[in-house]
C-alpha atoms as a PDB file:
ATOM      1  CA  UNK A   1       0.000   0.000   0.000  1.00  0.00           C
ATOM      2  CA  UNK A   2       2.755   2.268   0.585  1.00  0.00           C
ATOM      3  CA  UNK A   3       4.379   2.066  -2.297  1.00  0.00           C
ATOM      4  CA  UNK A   4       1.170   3.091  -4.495  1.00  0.00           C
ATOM      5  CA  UNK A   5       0.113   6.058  -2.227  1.00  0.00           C
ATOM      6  CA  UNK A   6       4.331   7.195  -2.209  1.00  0.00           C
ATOM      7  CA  UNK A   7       4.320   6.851  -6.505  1.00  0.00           C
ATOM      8  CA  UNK A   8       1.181   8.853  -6.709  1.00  0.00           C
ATOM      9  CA  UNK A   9       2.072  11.323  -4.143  1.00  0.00           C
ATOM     10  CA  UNK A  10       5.317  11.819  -6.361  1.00  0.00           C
ATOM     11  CA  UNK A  11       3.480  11.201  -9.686  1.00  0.00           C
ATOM     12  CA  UNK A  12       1.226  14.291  -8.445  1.00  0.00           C
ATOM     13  CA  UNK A  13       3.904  16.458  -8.225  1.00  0.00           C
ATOM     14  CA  UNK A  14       6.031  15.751 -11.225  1.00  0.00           C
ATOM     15  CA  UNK A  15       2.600  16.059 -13.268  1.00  0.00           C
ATOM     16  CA  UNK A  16       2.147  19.738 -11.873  1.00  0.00           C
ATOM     17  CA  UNK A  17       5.724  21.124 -12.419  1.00  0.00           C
ATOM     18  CA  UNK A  18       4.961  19.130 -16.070  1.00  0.00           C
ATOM     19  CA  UNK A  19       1.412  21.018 -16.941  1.00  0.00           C
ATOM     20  CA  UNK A  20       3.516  24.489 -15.411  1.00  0.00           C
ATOM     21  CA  UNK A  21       6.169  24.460 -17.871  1.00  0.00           C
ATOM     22  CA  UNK A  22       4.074  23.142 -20.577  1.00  0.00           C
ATOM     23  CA  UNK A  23       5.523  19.436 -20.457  1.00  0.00           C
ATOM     24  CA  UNK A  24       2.765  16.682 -21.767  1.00  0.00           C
ATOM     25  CA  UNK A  25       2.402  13.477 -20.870  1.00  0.00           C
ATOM     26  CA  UNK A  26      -0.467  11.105 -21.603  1.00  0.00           C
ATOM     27  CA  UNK A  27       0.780   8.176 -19.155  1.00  0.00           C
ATOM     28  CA  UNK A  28       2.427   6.908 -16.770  1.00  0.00           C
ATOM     29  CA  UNK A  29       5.463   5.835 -18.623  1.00  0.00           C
ATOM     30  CA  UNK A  30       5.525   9.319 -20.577  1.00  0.00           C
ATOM     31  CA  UNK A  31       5.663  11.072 -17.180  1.00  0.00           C
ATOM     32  CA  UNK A  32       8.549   9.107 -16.028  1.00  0.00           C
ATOM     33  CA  UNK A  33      10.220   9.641 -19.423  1.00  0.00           C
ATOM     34  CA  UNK A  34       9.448  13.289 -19.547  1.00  0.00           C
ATOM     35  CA  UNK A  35      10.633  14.147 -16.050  1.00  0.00           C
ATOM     36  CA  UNK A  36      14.030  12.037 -16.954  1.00  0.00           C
ATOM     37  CA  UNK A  37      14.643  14.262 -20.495  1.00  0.00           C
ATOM     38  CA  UNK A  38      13.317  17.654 -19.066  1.00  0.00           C
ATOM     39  CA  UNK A  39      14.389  17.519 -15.413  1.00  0.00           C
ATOM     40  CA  UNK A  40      16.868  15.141 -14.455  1.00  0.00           C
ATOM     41  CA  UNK A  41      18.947  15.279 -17.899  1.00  0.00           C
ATOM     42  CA  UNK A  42      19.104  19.030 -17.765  1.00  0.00           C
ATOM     43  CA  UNK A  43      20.259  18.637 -13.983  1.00  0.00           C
ATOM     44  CA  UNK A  44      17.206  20.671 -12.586  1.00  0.00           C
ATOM     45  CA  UNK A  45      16.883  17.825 -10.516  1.00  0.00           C
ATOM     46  CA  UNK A  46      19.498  15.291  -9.914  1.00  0.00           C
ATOM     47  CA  UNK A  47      19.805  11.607 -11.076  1.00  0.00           C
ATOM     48  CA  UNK A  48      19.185   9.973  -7.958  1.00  0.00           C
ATOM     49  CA  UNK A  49      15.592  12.151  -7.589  1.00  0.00           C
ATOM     50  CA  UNK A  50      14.897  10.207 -11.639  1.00  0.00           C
ATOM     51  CA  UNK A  51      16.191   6.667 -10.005  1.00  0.00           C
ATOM     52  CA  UNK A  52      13.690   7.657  -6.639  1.00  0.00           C
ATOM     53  CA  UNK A  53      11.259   8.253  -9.083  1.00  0.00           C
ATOM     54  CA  UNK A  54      11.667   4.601 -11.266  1.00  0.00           C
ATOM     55  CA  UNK A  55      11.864   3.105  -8.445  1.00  0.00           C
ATOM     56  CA  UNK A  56       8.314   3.772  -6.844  1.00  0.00           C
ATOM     57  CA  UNK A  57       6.983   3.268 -10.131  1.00  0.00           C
ATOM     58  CA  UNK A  58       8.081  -0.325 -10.673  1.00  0.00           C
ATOM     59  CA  UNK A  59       7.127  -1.229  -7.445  1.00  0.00           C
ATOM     60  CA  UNK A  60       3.865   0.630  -7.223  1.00  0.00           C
ATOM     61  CA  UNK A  61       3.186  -2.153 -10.315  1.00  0.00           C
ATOM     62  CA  UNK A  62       4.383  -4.727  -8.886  1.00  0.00           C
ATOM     63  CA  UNK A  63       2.398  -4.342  -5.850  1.00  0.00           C
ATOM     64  CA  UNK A  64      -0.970  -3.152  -8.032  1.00  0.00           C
ATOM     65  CA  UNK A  65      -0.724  -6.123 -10.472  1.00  0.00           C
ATOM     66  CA  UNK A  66       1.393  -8.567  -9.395  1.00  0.00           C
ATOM     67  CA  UNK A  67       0.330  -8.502  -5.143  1.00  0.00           C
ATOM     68  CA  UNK A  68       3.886  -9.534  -4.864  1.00  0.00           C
ATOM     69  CA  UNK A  69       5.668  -6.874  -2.908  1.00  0.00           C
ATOM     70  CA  UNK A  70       6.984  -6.613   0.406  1.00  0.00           C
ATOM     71  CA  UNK A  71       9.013  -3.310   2.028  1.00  0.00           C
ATOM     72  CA  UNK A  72      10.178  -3.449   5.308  1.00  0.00           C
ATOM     73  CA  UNK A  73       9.321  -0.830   7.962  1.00  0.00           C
ATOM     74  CA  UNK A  74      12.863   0.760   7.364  1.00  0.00           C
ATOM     75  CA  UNK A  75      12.740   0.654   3.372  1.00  0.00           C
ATOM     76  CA  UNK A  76       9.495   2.199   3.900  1.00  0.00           C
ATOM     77  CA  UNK A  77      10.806   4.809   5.922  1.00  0.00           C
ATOM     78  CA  UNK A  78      13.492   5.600   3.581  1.00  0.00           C
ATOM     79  CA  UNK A  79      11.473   6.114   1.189  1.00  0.00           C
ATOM     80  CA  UNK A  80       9.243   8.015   2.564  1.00  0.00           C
ATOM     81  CA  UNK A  81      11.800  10.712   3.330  1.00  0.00           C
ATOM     82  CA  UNK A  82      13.006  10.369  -0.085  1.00  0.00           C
ATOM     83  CA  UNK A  83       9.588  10.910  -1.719  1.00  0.00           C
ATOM     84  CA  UNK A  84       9.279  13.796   0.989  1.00  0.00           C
ATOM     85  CA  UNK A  85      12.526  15.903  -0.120  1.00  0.00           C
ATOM     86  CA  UNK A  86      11.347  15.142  -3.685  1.00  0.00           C
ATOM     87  CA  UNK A  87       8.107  16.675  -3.259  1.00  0.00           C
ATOM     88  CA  UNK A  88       9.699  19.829  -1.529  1.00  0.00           C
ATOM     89  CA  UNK A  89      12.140  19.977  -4.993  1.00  0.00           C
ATOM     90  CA  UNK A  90       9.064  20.175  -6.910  1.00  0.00           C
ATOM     91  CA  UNK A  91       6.801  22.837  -4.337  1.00  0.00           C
ATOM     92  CA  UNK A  92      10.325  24.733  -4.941  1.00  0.00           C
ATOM     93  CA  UNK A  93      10.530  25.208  -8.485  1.00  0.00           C
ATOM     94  CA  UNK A  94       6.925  25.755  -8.870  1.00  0.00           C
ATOM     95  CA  UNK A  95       6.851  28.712  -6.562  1.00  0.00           C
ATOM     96  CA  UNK A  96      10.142  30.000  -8.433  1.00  0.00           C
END
């Protein structure tokens, strides 16, 4: 369950800064690739914020479709914070 309400928490995001600058994506996978070309590649954000991002998206999946995921408390935590300080990146450059 975590790892679909972290994604979409950090899918939400990305999709905002995306629709400020004029970025379009139709799905999932475009967002991902859009925020990797127009974000991380042009070091707005860095490539670990891209990998965070990849990350909850492939396991968001795998625990949506394949009900085969399991995070411990402290991965969970981890991530958490991660998905946090990636969220402030993106309330950051919007208000810029």
């Amino acid at each position: 369950m975590v790892a679909n309400r972290l994604y979409y928490s950090v899918f939400h995001a990305v999709t905002a800064l995306m629709l400020q600058d004029g970025v379009v994506a139709q799905t999932h996978k475009g967002t991902s690739s859009q925020f990797g070309q127009h974000y991380v590649l042009t070091g707005i954000f860095d490539r670990m914020d891209g990998i965070l991002y990849s990350r909850l998206q492939t396991m968001r999946e795998k625990a949506d479709y394949q009900n085969v995921f399991n995070l411990s408390t402290e991965e969970g935590e981890i991530l958490i914070r991660e998905a946090q300080d990636l969220q402030n990146k993106n309330i950051s450059r919007i208000n810029n």
